[in-house]
ModelCIF file with pLDDT and N, C-alpha, C, O atoms, coordinates in Angstrom:
data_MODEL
#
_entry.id   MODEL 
#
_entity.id                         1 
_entity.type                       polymer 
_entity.pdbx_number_of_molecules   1 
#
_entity_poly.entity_id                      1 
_entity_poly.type                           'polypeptide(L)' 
_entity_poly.nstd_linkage                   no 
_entity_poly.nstd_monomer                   no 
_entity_poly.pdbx_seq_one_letter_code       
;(UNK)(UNK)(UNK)(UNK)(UNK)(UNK)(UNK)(UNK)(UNK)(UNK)(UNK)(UNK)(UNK)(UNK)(UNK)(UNK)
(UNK)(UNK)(UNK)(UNK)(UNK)(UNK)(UNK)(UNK)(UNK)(UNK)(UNK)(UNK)(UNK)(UNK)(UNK)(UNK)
(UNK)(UNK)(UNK)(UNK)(UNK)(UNK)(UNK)(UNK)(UNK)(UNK)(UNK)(UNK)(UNK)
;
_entity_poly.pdbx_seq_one_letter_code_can   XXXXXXXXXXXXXXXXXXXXXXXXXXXXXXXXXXXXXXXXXXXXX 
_entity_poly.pdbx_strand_id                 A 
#
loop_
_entity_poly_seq.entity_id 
_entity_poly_seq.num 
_entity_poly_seq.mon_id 
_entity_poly_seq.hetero 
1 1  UNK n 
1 2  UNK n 
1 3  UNK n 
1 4  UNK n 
1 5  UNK n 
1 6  UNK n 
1 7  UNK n 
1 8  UNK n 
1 9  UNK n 
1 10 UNK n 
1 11 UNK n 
1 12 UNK n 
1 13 UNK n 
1 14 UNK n 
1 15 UNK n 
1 16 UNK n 
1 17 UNK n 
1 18 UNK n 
1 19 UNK n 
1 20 UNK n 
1 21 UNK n 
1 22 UNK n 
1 23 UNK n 
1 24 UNK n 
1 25 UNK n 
1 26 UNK n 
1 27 UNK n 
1 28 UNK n 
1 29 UNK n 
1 30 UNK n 
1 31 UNK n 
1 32 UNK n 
1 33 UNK n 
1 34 UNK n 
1 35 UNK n 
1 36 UNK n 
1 37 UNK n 
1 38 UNK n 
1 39 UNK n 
1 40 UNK n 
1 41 UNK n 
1 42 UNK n 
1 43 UNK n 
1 44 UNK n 
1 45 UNK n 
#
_struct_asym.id          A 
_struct_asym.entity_id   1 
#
loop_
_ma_qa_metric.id 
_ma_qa_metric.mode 
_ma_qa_metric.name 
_ma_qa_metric.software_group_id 
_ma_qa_metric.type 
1 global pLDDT . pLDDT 
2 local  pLDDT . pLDDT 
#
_ma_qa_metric_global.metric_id      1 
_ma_qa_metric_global.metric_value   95.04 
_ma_qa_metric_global.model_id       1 
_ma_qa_metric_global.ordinal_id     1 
#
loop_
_ma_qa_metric_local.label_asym_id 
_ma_qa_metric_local.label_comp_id 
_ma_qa_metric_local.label_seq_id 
_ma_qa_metric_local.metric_id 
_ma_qa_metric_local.metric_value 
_ma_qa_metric_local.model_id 
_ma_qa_metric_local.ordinal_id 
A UNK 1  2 98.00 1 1  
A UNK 2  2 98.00 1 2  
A UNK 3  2 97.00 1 3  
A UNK 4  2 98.00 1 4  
A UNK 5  2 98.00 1 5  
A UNK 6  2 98.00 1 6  
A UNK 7  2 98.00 1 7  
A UNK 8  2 98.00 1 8  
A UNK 9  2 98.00 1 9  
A UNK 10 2 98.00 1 10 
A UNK 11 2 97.00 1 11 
A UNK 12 2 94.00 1 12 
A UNK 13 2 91.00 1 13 
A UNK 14 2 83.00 1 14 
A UNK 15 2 84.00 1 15 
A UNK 16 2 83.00 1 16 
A UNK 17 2 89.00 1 17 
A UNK 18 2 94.00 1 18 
A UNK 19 2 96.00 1 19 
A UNK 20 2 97.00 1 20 
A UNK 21 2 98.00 1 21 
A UNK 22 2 98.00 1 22 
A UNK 23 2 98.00 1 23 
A UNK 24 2 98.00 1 24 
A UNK 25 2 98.00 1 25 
A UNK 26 2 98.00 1 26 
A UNK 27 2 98.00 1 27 
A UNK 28 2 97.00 1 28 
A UNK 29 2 97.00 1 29 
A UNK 30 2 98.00 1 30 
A UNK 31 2 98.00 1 31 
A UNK 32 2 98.00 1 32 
A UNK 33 2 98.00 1 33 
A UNK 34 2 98.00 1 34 
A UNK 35 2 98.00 1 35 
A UNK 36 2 96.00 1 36 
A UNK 37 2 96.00 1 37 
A UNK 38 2 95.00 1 38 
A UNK 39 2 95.00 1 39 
A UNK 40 2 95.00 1 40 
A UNK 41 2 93.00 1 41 
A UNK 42 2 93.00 1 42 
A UNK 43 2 88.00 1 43 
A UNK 44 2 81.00 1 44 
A UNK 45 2 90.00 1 45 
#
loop_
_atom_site.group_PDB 
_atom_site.id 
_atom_site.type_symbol 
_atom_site.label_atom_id 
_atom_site.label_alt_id 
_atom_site.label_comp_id 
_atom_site.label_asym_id 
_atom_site.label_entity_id 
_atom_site.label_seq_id 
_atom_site.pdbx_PDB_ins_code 
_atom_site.Cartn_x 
_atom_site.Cartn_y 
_atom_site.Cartn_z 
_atom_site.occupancy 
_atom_site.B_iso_or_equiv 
_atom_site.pdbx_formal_charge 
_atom_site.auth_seq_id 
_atom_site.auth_comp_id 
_atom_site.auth_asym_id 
_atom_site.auth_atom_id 
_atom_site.pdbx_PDB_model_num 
ATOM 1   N N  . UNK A 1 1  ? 22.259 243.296 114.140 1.00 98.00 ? 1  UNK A N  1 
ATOM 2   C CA . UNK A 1 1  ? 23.629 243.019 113.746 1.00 98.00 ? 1  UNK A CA 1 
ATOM 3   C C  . UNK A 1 1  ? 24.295 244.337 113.362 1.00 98.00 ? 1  UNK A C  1 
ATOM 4   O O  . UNK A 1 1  ? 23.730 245.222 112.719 1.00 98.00 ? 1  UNK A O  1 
ATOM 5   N N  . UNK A 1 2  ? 25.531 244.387 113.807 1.00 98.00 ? 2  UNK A N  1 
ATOM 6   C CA . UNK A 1 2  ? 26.237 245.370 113.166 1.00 98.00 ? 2  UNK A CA 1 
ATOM 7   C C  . UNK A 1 2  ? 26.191 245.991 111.815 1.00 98.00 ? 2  UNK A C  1 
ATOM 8   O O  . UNK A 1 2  ? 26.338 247.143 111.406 1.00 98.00 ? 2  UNK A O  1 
ATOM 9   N N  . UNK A 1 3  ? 25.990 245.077 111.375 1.00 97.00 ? 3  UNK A N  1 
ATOM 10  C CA . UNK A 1 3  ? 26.325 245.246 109.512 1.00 97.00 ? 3  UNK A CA 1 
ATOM 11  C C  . UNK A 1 3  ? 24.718 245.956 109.413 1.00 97.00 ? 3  UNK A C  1 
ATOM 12  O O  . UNK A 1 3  ? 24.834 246.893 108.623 1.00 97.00 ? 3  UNK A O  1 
ATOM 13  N N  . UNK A 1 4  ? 23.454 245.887 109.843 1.00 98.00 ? 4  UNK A N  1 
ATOM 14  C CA . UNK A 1 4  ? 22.487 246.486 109.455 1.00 98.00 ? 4  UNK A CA 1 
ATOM 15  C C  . UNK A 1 4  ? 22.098 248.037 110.285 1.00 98.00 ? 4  UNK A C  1 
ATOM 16  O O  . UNK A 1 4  ? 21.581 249.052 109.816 1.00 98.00 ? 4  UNK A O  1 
ATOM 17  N N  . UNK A 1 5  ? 22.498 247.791 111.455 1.00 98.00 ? 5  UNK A N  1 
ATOM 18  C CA . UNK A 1 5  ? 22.324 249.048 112.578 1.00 98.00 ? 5  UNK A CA 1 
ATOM 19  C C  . UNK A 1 5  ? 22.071 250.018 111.835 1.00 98.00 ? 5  UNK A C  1 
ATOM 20  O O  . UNK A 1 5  ? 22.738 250.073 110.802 1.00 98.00 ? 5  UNK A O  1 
ATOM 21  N N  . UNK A 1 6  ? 20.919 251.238 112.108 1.00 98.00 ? 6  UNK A N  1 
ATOM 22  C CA . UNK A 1 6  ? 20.790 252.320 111.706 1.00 98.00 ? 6  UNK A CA 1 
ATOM 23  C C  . UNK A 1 6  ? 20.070 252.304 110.160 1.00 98.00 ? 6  UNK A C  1 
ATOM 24  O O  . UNK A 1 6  ? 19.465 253.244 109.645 1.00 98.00 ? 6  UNK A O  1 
ATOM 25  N N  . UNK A 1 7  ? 20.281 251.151 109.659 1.00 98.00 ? 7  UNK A N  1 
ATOM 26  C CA . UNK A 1 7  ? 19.071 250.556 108.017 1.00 98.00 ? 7  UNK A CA 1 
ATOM 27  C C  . UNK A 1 7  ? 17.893 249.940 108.341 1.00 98.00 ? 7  UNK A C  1 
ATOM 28  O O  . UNK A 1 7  ? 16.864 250.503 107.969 1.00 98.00 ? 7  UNK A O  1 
ATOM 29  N N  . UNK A 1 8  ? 17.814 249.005 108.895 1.00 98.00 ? 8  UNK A N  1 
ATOM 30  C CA . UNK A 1 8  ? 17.203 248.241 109.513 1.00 98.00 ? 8  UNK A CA 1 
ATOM 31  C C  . UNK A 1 8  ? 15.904 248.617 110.621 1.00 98.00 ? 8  UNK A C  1 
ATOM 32  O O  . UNK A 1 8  ? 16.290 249.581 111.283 1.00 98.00 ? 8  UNK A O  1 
ATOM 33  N N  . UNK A 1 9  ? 15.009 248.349 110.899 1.00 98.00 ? 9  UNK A N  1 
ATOM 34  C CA . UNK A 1 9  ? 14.264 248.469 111.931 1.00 98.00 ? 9  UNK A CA 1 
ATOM 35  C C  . UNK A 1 9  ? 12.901 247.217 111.888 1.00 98.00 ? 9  UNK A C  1 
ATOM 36  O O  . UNK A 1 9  ? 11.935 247.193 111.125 1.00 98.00 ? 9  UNK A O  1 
ATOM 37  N N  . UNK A 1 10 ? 13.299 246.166 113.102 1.00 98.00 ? 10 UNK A N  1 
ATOM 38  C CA . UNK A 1 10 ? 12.191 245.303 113.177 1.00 98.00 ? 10 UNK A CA 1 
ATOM 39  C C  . UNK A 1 10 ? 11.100 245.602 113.993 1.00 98.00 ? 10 UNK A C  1 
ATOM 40  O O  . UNK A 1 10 ? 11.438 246.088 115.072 1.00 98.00 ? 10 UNK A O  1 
ATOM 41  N N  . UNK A 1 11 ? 10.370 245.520 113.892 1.00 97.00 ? 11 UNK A N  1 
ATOM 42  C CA . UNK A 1 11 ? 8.995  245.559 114.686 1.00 97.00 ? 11 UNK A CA 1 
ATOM 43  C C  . UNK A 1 11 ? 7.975  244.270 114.535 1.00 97.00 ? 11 UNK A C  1 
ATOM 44  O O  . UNK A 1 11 ? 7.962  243.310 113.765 1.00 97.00 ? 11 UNK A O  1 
ATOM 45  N N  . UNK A 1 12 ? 7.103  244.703 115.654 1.00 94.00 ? 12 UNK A N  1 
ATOM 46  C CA . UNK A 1 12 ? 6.096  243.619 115.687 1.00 94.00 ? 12 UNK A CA 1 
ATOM 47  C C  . UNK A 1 12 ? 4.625  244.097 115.814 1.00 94.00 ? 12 UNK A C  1 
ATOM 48  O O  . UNK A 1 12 ? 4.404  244.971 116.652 1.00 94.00 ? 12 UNK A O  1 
ATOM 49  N N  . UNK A 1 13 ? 3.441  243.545 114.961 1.00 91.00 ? 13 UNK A N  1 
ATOM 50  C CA . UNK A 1 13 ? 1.979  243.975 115.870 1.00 91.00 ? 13 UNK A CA 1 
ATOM 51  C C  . UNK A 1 13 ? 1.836  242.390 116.000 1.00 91.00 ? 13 UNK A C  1 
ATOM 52  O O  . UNK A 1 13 ? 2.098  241.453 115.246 1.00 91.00 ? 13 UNK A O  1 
ATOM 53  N N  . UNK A 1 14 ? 1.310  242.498 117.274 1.00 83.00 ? 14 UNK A N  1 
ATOM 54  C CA . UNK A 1 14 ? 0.923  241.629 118.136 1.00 83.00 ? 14 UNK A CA 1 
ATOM 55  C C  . UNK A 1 14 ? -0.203 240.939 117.659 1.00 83.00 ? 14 UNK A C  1 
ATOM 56  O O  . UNK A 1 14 ? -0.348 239.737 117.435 1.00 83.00 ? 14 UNK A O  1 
ATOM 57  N N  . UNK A 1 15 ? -1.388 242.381 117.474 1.00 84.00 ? 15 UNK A N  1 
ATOM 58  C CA . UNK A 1 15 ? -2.916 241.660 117.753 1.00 84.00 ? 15 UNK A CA 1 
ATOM 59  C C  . UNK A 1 15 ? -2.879 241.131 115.650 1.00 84.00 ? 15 UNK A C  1 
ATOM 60  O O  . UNK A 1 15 ? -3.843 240.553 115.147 1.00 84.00 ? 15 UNK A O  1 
ATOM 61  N N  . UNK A 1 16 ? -1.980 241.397 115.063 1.00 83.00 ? 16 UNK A N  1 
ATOM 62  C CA . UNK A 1 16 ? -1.829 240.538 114.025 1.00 83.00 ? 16 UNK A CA 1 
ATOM 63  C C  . UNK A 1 16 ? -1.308 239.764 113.787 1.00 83.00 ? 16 UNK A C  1 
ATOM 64  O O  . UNK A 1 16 ? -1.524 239.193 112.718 1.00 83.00 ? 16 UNK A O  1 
ATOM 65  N N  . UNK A 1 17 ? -0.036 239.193 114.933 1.00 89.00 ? 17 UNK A N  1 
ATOM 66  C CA . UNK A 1 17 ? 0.136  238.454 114.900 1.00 89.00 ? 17 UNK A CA 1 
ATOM 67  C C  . UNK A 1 17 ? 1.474  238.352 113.335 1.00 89.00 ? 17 UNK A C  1 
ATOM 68  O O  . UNK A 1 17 ? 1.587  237.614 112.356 1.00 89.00 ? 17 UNK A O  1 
ATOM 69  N N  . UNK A 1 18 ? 2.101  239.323 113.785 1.00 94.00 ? 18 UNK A N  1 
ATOM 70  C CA . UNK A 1 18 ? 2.990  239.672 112.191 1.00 94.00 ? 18 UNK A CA 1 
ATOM 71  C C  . UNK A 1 18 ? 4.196  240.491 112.831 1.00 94.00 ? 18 UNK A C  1 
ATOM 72  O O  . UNK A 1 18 ? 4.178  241.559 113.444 1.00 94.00 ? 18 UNK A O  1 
ATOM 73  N N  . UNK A 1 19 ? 5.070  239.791 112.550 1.00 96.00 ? 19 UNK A N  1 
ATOM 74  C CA . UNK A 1 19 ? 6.330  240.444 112.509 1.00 96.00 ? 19 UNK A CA 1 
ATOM 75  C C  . UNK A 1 19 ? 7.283  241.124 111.350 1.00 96.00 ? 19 UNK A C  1 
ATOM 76  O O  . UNK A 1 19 ? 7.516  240.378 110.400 1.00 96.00 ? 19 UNK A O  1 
ATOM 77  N N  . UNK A 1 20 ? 7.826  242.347 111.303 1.00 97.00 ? 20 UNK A N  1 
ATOM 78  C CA . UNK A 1 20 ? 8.028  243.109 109.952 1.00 97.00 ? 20 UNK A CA 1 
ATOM 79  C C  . UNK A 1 20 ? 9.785  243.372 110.191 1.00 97.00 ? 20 UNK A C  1 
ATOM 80  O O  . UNK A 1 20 ? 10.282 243.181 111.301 1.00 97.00 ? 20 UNK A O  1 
ATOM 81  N N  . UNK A 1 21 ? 10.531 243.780 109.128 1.00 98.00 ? 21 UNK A N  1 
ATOM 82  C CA . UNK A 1 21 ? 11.348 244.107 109.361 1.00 98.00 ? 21 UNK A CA 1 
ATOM 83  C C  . UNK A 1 21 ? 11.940 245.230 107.969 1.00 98.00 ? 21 UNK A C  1 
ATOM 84  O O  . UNK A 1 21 ? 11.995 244.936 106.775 1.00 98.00 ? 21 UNK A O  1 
ATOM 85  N N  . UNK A 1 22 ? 12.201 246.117 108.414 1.00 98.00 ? 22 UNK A N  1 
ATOM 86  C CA . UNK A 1 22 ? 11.736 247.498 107.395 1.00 98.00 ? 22 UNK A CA 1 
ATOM 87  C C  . UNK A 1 22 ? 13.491 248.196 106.908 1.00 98.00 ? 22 UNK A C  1 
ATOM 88  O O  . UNK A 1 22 ? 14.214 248.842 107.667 1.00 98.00 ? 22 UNK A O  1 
ATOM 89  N N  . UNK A 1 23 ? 13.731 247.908 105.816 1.00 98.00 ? 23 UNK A N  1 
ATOM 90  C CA . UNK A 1 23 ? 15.306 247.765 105.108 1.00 98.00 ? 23 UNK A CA 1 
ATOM 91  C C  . UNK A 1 23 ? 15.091 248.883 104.431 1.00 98.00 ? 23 UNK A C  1 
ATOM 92  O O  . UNK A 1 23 ? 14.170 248.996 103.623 1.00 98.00 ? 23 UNK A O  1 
ATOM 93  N N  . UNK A 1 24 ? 16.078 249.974 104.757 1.00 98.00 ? 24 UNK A N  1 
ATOM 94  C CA . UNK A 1 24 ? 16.297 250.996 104.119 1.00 98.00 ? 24 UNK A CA 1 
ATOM 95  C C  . UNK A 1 24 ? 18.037 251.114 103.646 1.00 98.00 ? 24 UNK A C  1 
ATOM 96  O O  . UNK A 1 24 ? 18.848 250.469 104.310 1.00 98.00 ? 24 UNK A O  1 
ATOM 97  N N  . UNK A 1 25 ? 18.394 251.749 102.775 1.00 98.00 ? 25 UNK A N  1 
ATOM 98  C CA . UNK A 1 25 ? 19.601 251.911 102.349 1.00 98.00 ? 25 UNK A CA 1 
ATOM 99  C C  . UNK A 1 25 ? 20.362 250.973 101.723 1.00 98.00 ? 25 UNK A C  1 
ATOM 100 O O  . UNK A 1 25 ? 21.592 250.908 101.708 1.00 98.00 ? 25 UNK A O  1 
ATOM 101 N N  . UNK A 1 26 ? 19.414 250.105 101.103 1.00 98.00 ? 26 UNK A N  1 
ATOM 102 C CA . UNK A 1 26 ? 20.199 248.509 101.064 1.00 98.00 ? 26 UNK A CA 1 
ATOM 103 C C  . UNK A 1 26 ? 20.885 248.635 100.174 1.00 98.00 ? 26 UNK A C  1 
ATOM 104 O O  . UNK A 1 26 ? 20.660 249.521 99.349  1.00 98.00 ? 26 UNK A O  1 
ATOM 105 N N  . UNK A 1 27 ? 22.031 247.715 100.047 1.00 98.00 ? 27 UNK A N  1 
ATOM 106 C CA . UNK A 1 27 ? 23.191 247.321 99.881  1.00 98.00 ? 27 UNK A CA 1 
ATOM 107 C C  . UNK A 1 27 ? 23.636 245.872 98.796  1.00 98.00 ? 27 UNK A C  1 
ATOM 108 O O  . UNK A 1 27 ? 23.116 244.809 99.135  1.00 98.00 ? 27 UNK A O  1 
ATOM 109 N N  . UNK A 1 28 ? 24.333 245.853 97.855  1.00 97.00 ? 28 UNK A N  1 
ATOM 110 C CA . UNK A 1 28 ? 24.140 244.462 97.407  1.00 97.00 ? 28 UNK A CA 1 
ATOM 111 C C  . UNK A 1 28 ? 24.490 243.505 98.460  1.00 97.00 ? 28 UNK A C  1 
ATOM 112 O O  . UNK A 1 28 ? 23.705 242.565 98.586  1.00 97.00 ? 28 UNK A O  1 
ATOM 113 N N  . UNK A 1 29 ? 25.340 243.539 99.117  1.00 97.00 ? 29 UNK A N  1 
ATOM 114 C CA . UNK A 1 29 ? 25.598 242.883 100.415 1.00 97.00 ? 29 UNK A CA 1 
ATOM 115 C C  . UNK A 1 29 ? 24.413 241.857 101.251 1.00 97.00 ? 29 UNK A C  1 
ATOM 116 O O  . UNK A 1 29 ? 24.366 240.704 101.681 1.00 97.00 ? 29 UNK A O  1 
ATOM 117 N N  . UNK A 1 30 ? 23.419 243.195 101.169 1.00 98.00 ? 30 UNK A N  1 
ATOM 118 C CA . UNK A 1 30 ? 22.557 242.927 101.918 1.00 98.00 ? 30 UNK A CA 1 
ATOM 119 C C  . UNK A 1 30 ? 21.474 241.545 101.033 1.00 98.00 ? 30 UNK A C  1 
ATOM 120 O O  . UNK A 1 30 ? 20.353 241.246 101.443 1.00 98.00 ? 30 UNK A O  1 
ATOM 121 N N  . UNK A 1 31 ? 22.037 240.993 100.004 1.00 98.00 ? 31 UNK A N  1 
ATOM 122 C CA . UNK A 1 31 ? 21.354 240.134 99.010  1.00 98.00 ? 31 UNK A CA 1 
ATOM 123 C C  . UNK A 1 31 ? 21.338 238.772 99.959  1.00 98.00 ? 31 UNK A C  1 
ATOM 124 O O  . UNK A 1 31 ? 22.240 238.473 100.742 1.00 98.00 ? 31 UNK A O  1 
ATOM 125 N N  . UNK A 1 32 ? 20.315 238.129 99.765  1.00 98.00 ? 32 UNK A N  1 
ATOM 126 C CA . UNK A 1 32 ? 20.351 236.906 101.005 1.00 98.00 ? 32 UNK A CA 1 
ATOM 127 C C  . UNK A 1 32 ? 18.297 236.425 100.718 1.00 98.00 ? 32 UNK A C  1 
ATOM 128 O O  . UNK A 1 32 ? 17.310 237.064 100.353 1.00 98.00 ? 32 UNK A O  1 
ATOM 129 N N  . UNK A 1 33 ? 18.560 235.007 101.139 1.00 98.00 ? 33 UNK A N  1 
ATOM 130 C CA . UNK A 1 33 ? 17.185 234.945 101.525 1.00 98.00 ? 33 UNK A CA 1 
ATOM 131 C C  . UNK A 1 33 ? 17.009 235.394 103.238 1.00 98.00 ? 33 UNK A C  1 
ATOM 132 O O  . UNK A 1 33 ? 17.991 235.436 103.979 1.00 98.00 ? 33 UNK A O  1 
ATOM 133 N N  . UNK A 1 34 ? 15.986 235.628 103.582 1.00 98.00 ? 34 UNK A N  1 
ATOM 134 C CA . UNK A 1 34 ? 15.720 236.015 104.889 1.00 98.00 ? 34 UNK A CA 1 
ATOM 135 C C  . UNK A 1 34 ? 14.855 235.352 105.204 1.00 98.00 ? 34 UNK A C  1 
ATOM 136 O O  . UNK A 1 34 ? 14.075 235.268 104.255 1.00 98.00 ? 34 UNK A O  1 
ATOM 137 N N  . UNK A 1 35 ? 14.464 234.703 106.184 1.00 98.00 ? 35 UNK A N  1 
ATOM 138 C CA . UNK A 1 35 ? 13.726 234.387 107.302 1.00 98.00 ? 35 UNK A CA 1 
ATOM 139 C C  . UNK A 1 35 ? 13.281 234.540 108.783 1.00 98.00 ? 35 UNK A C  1 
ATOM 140 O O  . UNK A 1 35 ? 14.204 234.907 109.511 1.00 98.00 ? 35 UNK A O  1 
ATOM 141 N N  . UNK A 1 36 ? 12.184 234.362 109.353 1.00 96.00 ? 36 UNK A N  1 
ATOM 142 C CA . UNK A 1 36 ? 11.883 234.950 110.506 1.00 96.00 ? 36 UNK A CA 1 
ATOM 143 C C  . UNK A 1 36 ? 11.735 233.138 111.580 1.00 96.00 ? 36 UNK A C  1 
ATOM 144 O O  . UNK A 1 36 ? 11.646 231.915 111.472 1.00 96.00 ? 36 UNK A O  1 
ATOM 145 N N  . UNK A 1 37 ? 11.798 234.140 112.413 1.00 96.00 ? 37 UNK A N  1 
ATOM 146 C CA . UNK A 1 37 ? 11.956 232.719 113.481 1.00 96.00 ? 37 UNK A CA 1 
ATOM 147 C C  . UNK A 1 37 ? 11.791 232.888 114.324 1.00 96.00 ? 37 UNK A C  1 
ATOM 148 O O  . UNK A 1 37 ? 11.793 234.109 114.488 1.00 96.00 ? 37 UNK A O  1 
ATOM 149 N N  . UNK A 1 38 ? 11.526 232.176 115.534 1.00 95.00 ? 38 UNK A N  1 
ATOM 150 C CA . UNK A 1 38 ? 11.960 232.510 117.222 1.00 95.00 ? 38 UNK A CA 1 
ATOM 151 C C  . UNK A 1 38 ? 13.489 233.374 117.400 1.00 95.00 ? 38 UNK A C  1 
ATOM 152 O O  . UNK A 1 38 ? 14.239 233.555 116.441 1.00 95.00 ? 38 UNK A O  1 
ATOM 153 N N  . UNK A 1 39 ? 13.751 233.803 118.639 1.00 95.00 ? 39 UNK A N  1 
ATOM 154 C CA . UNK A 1 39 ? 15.051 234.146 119.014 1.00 95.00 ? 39 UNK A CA 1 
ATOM 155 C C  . UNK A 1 39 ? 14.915 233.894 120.154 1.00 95.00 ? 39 UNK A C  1 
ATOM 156 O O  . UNK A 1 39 ? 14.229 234.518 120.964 1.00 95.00 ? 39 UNK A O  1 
ATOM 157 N N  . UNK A 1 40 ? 15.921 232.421 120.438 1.00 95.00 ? 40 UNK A N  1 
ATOM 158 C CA . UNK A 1 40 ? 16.845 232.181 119.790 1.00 95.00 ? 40 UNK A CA 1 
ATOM 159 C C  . UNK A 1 40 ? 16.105 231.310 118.760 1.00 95.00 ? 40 UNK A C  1 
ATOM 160 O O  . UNK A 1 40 ? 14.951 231.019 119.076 1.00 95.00 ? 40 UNK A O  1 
ATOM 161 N N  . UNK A 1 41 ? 16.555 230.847 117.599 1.00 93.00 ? 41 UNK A N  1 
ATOM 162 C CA . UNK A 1 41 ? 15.810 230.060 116.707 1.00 93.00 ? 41 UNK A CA 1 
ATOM 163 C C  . UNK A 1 41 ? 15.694 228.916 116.448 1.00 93.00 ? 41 UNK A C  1 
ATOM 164 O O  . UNK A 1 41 ? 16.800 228.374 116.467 1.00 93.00 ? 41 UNK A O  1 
ATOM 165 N N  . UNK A 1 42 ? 14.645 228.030 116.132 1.00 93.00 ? 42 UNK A N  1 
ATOM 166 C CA . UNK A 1 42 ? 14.257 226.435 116.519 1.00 93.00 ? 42 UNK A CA 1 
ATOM 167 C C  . UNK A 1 42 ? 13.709 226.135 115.172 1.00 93.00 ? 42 UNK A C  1 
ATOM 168 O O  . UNK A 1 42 ? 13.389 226.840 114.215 1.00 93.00 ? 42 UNK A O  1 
ATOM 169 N N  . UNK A 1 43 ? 13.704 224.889 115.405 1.00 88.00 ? 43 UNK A N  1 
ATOM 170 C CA . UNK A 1 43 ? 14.172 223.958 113.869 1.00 88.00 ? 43 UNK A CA 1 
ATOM 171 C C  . UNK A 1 43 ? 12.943 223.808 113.102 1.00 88.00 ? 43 UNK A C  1 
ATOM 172 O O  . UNK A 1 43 ? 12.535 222.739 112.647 1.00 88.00 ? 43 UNK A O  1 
ATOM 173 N N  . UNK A 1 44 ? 12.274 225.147 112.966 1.00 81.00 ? 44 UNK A N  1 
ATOM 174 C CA . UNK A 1 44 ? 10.968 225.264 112.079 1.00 81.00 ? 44 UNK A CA 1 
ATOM 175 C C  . UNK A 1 44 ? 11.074 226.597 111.269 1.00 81.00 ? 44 UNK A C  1 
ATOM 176 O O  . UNK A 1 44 ? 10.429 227.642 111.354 1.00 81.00 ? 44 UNK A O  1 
ATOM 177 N N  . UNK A 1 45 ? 12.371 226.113 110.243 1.00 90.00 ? 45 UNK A N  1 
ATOM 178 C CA . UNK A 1 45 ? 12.558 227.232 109.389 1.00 90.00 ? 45 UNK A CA 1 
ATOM 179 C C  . UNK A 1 45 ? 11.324 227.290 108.142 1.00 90.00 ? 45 UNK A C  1 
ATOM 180 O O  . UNK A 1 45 ? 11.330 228.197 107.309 1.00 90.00 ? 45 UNK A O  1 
#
């Protein structure tokens, strides 16, 4: 998303089976619960 570009960086390891997403510079803005999901995302929040 715009609003994170350039803070932000998601990644994935595979053989763990773990997806990360690595927040730098944050922002109160950036206050939220977060969740991970498929993309596009399906109804197993």
């Amino acid at each position: 998303a715009d609003s994170v570009k350039g803070r932000f960086t998601i990644s994935r390891d595979n053989a763990m089976a773990t997806v990360y997403l690595q927040m730098n510079s944050l922002k109160p803005e950036d206050s939220a619960v977060y969740y991970c999901n498929f993309a596009p995302a399906r109804n197993n929040w």
